[in-house]
Structures are given as C-alpha cells and as structure tokens.
C-alpha atoms as a PDB file:
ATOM      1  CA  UNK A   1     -12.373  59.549  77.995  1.00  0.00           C
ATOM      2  CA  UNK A   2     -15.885  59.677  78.728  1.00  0.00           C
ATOM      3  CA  UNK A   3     -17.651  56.630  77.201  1.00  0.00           C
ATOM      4  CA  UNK A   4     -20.181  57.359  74.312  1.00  0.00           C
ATOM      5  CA  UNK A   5     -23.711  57.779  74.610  1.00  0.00           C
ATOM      6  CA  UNK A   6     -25.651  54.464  74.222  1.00  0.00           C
ATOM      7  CA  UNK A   7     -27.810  54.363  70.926  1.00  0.00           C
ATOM      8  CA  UNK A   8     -31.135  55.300  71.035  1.00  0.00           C
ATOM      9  CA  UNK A   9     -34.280  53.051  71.281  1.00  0.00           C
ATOM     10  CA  UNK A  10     -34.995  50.945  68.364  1.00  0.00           C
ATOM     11  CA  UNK A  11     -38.213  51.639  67.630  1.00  0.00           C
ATOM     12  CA  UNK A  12     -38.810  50.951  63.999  1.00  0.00           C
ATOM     13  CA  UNK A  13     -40.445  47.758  63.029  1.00  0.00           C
ATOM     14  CA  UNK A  14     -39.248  45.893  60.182  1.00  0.00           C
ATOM     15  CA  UNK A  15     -40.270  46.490  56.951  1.00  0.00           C
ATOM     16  CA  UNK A  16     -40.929  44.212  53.771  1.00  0.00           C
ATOM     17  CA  UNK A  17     -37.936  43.703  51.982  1.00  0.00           C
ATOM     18  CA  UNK A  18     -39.203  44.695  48.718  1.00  0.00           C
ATOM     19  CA  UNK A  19     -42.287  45.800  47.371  1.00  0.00           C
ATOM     20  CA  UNK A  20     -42.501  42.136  46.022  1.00  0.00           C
ATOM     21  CA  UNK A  21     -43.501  41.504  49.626  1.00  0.00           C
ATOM     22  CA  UNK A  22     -45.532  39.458  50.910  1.00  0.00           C
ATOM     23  CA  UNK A  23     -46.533  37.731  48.226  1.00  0.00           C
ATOM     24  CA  UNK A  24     -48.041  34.079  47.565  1.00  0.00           C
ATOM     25  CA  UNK A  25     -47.226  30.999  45.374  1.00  0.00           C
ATOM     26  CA  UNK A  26     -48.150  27.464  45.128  1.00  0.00           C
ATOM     27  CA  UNK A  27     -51.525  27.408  45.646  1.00  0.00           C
ATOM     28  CA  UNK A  28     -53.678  24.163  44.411  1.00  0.00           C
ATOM     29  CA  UNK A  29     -56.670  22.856  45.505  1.00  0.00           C
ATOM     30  CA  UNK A  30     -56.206  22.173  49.127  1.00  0.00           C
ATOM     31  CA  UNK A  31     -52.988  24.931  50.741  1.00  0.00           C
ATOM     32  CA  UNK A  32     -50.785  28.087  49.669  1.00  0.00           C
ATOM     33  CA  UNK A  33     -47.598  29.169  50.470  1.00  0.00           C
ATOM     34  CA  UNK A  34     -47.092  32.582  51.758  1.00  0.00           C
ATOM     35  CA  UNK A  35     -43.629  34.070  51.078  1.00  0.00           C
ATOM     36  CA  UNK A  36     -42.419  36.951  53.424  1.00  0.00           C
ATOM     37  CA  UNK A  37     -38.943  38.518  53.751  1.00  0.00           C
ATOM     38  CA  UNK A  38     -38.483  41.361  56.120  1.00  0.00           C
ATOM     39  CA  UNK A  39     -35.251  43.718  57.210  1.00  0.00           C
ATOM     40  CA  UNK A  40     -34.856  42.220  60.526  1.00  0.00           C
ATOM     41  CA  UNK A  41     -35.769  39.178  62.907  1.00  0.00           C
ATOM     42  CA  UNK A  42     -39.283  39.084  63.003  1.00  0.00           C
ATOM     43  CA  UNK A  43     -42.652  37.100  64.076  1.00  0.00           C
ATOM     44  CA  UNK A  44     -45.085  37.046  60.982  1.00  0.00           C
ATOM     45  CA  UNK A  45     -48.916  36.615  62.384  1.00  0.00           C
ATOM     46  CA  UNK A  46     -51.640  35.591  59.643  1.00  0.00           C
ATOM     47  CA  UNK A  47     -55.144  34.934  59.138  1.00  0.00           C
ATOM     48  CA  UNK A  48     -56.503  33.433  56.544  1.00  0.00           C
ATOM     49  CA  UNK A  49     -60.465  34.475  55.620  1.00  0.00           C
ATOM     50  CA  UNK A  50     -62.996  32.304  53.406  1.00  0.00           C
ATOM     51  CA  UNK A  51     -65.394  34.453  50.912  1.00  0.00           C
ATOM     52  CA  UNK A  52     -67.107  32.038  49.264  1.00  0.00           C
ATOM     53  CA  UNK A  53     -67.006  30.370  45.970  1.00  0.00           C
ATOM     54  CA  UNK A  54     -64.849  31.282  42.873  1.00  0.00           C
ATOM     55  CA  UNK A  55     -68.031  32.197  40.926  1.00  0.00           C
ATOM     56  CA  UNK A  56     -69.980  34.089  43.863  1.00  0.00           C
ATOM     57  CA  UNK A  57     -70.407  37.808  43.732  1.00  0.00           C
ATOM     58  CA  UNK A  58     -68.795  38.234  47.495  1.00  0.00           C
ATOM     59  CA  UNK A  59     -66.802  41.599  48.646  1.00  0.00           C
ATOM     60  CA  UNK A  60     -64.087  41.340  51.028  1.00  0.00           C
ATOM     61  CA  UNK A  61     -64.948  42.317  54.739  1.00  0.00           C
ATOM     62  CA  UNK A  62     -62.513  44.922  56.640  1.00  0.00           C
ATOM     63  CA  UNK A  63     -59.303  43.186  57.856  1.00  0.00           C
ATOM     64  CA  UNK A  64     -59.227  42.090  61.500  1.00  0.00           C
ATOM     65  CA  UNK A  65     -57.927  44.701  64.314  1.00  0.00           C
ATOM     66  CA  UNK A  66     -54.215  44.587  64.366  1.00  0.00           C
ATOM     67  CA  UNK A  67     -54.671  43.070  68.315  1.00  0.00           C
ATOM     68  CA  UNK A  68     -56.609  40.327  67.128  1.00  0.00           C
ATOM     69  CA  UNK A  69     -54.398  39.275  64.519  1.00  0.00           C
ATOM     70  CA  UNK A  70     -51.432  39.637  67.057  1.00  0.00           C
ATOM     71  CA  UNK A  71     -53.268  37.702  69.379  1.00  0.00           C
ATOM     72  CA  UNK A  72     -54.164  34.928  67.609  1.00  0.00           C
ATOM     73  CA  UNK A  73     -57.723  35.595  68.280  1.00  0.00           C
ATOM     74  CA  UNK A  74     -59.249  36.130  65.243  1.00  0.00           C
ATOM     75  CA  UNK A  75     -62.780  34.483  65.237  1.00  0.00           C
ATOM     76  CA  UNK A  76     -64.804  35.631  61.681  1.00  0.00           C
ATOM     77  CA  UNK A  77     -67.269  33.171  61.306  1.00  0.00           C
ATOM     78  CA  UNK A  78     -65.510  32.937  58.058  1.00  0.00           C
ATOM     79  CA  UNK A  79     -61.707  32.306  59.478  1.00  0.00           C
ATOM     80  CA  UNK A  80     -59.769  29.184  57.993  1.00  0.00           C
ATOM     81  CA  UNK A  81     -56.910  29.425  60.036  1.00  0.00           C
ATOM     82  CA  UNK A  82     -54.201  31.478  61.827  1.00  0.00           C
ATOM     83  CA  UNK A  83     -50.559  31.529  63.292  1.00  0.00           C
ATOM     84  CA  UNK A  84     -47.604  32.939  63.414  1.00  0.00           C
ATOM     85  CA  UNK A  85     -43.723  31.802  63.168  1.00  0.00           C
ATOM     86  CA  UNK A  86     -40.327  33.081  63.587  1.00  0.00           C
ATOM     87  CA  UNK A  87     -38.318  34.999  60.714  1.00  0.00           C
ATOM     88  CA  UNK A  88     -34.380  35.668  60.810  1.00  0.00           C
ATOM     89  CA  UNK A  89     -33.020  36.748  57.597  1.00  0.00           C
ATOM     90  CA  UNK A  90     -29.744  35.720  58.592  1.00  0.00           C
ATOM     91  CA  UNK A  91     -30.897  32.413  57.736  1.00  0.00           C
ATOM     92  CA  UNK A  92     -32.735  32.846  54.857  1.00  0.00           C
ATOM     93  CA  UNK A  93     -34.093  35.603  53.065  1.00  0.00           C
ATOM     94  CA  UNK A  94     -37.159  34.651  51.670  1.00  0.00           C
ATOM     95  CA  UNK A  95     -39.721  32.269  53.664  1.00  0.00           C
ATOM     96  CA  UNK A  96     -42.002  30.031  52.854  1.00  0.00           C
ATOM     97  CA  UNK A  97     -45.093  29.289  55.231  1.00  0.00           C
ATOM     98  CA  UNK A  98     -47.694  26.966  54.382  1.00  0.00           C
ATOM     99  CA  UNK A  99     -51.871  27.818  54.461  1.00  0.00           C
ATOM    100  CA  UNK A 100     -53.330  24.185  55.210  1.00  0.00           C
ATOM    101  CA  UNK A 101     -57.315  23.630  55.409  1.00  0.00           C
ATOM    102  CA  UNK A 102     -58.014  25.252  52.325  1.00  0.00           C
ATOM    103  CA  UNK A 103     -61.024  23.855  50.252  1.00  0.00           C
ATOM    104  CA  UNK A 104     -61.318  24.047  46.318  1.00  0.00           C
ATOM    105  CA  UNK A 105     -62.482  26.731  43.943  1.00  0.00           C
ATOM    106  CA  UNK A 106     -62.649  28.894  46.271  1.00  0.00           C
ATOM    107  CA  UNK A 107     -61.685  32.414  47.133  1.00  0.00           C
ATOM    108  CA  UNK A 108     -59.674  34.045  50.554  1.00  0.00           C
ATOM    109  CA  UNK A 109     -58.385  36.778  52.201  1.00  0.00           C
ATOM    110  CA  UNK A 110     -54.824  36.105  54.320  1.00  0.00           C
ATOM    111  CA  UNK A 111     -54.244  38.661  56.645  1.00  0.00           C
ATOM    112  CA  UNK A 112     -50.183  39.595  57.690  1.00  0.00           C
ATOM    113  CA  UNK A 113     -48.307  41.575  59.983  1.00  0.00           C
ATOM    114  CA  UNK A 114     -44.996  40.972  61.304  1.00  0.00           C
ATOM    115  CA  UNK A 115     -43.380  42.535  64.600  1.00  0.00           C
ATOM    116  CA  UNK A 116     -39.378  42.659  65.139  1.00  0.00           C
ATOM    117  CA  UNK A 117     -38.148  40.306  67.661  1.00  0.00           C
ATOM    118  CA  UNK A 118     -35.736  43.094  69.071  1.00  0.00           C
ATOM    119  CA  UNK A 119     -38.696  45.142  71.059  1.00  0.00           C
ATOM    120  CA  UNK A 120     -42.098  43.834  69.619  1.00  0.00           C
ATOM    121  CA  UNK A 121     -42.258  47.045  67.067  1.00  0.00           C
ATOM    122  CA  UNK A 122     -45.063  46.439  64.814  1.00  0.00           C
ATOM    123  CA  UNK A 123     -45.784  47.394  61.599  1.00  0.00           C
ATOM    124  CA  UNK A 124     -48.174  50.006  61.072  1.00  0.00           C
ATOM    125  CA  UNK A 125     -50.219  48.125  58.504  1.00  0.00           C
ATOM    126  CA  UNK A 126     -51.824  44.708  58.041  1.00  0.00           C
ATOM    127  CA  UNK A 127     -51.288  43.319  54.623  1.00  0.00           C
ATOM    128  CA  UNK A 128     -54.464  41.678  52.730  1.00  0.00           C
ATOM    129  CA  UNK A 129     -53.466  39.763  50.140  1.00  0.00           C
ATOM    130  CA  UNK A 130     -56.737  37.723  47.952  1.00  0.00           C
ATOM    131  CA  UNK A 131     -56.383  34.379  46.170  1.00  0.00           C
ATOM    132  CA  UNK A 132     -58.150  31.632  45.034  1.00  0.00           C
ATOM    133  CA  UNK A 133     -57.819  27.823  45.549  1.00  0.00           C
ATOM    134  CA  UNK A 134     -57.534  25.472  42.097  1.00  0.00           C
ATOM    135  CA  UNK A 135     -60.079  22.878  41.380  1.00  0.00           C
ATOM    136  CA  UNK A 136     -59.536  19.347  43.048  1.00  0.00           C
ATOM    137  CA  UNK A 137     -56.151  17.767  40.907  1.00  0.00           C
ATOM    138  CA  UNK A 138     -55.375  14.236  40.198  1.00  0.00           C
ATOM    139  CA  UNK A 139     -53.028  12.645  41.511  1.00  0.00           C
ATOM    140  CA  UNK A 140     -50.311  10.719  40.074  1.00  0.00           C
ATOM    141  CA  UNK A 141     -49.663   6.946  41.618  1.00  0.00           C
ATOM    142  CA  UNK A 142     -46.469   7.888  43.407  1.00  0.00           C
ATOM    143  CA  UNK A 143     -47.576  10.784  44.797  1.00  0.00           C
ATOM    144  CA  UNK A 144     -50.100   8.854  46.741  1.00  0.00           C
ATOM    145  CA  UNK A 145     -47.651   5.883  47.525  1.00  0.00           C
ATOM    146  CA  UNK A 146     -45.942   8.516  49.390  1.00  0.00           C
ATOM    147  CA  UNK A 147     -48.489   9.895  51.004  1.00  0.00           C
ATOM    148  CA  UNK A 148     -49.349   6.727  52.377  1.00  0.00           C
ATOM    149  CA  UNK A 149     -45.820   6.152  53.451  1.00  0.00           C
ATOM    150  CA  UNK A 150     -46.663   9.541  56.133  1.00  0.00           C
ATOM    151  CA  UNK A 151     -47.815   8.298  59.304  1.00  0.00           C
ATOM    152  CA  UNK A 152     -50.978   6.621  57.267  1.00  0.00           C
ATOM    153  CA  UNK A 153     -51.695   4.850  60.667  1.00  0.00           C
ATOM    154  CA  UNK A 154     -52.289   7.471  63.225  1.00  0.00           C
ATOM    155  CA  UNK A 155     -55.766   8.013  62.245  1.00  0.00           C
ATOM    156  CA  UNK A 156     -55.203  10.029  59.340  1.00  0.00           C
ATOM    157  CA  UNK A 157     -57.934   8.094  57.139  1.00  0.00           C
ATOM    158  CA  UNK A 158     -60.433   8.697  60.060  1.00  0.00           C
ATOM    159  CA  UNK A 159     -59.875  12.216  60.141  1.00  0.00           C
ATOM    160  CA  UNK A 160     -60.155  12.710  56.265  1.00  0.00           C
ATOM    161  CA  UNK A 161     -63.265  10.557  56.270  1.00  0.00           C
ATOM    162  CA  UNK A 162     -64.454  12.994  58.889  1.00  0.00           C
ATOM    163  CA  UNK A 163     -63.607  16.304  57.056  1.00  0.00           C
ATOM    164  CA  UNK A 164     -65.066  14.741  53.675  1.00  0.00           C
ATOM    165  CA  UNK A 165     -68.411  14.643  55.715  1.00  0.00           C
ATOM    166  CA  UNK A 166     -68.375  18.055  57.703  1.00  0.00           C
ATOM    167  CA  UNK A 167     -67.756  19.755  53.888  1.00  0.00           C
ATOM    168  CA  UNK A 168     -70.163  18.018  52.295  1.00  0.00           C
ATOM    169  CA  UNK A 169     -72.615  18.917  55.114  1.00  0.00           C
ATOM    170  CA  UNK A 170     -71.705  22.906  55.152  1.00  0.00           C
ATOM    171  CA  UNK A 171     -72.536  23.102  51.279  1.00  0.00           C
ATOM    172  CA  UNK A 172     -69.713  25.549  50.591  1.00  0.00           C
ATOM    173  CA  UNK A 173     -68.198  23.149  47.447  1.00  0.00           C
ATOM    174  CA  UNK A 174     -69.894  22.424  44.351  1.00  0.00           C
ATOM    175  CA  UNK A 175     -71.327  18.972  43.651  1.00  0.00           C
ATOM    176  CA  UNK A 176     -68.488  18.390  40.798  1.00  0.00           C
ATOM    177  CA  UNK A 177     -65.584  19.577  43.418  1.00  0.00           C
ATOM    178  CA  UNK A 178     -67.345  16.878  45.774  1.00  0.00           C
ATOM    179  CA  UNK A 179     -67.405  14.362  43.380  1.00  0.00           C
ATOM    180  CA  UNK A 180     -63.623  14.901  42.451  1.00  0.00           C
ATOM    181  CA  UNK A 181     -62.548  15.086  46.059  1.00  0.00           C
ATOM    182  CA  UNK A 182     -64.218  12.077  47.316  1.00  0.00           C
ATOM    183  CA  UNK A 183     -62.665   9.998  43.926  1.00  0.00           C
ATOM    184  CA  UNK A 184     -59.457  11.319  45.140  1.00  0.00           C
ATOM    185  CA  UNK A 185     -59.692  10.468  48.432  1.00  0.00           C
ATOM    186  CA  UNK A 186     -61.081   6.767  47.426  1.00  0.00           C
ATOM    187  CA  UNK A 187     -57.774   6.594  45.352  1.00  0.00           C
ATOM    188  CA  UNK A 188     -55.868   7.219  48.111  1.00  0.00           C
ATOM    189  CA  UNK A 189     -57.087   4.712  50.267  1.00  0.00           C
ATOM    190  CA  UNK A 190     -57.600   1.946  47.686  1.00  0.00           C
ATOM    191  CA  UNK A 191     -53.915   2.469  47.184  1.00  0.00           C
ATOM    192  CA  UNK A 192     -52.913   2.935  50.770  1.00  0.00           C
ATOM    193  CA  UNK A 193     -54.509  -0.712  51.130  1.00  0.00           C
ATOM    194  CA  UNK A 194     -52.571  -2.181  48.480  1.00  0.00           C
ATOM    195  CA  UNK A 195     -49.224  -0.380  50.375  1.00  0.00           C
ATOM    196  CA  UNK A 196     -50.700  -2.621  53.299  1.00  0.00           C
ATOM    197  CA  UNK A 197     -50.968  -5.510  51.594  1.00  0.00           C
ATOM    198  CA  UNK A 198     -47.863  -5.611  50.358  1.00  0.00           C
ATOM    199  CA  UNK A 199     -46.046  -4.870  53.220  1.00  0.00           C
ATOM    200  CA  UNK A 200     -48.341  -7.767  55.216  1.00  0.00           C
ATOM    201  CA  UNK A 201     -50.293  -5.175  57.384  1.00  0.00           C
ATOM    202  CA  UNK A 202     -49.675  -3.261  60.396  1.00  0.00           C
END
C-alpha cells in the first residue's frame, strides 16, 4: 500500500496555556518572577522597561518591534534588562524566570513573546504586562548570613558599592529609598565581616 501523506507544516506557534498567562509574582524591592506556560517547547524573549517612580504621572510607551525583542536588541533609553530561555512543558508546566536589576518603588513594563522550538513560529502578539517594585525590606540576620555564604569574595561587595553610587548619581530613587538601601547594604557587610571573622578570613 501506498504510504500516507506526510503531515502538513506546523506552522502554529504556541499559545499561552491559559488566559492566566503570563503572569507575575514575587516581586520585592530589587527582582520579579515572571511565570509563563505555553502548549509546546518554546523560547520566551523579554524586556523589561523602567517608567519612573511609583508616584510619577508617567504613561507607558508602545512596546518594542517584535524583531527587536526577538533579537535581543532592545535599546529604550529606559530598558532594565532582557533575555530569553528555553521552555518544555514536558518538564514542567509552569516556569518561573527571574527579573534582576530592578530598583525600588518603582514602576515597569516587561515585554514577552515566545516562539516554538519546532520551526521558530512566533506568536502574533507581544504581551505587556505593568508592575511595580516594593519599597527597600529589611532583612532578617540569616538571610544575610546566607547571602554572605554566596561567593561574597568574587567582588560582589565592589560591585554593590559601585551600583549604590551609579543610583544615587541618576536620581531615579527617593532620598528615603536611598537611605534604606544603603542601611541595608551596610548591614550586609557589617555582617559579612563578622562571617569573616569568625571563620579567620579568606
């Protein structure tokens, strides 16, 4: 017998698997989460978009083109960060990818799109999701006894020091958020110290 005809083309891309989709959760001060789950192996692309303050008056600008955001090349003068990883819902359904570099009090725009892995189909809409970032939290002791348990060596207080100073100098966070970010971060290294100490230095 004649063999049958192979199946067509897949051309669909995936699509969210609920309405619930994309969505966000743990946001603080500092990061989000954004939660996808989609009907097939996928690569979700984001953007995330600064607009300003909490308690400014700002309107969302247009999303970026769809290439752009594919591309990794979005370049808003207010862009946080972008990327992009891999999504197989054999695995697990729903995914969890964390937003770093987020500042305080303040509100953004995250950008997603996701193309299947199959033939590159992509979706035929970005998704703009808007959130805000909690005020600066403190910290309980153990929390920052682990933290300076991660790689606390490799230059990680330099860097912090160094970010401190470049947002203080852009003026984008109140004074009080200031004030509560560098006690925090003066906690963490008066108790990173005392790690030290104890453990006779590195």
């Amino acid at each position: 017998p004649p063999s049958p005809p192979p199946p067509p083309p897949d051309t669909a891309p995936p699509t969210w698997a609920s309405e619930r989709f994309p969505y966000l959760a743990g946001v603080d001060g500092i990061s989000a989460r954004l939660h996808v789950a989609l009907s097939e192996p996928s690569r979700v692309f984001w953007a995330v978009v600064r607009l300003g303050a909490v308690d400014a008056a700002t309107v969302s600008p247009p999303p970026p083109s769809l290439y752009d955001l594919l591309a990794g090349n979005v370049t808003d003068s207010d862009y946080v960060t972008q990327g992009n990883a891999g999504y197989d819902p054999t695995q697990q359904l729903n995914v969890g990818m964390r937003l770093d570099g987020l500042r305080p009090t303040t509100r953004y725009d995250v950008h997603v799109i996701a193309a299947d892995v199959a033939r590159g189909n992509v979706q035929p809409a970005i998704a703009t999701l808007s959130f805000h970032t909690a005020p600066i939290r403190r910290y309980r002791e153990r929390e920052l006894v682990r933290a300076c348990a991660e790689d606390w060596h490799q230059g990680k207080q330099e860097r912090m020091t160094w970010e401190f100073e470049r947002i203080k100098a852009d003026g984008l966070m109140s004074d009080s958020d200031l004030v509560d970010y560098a006690a925090e971060l003066n906690r963490l290294f008066t108790t990173c110290a005392a790690v030290d100490k104890g453990k006779g230095g590195k």
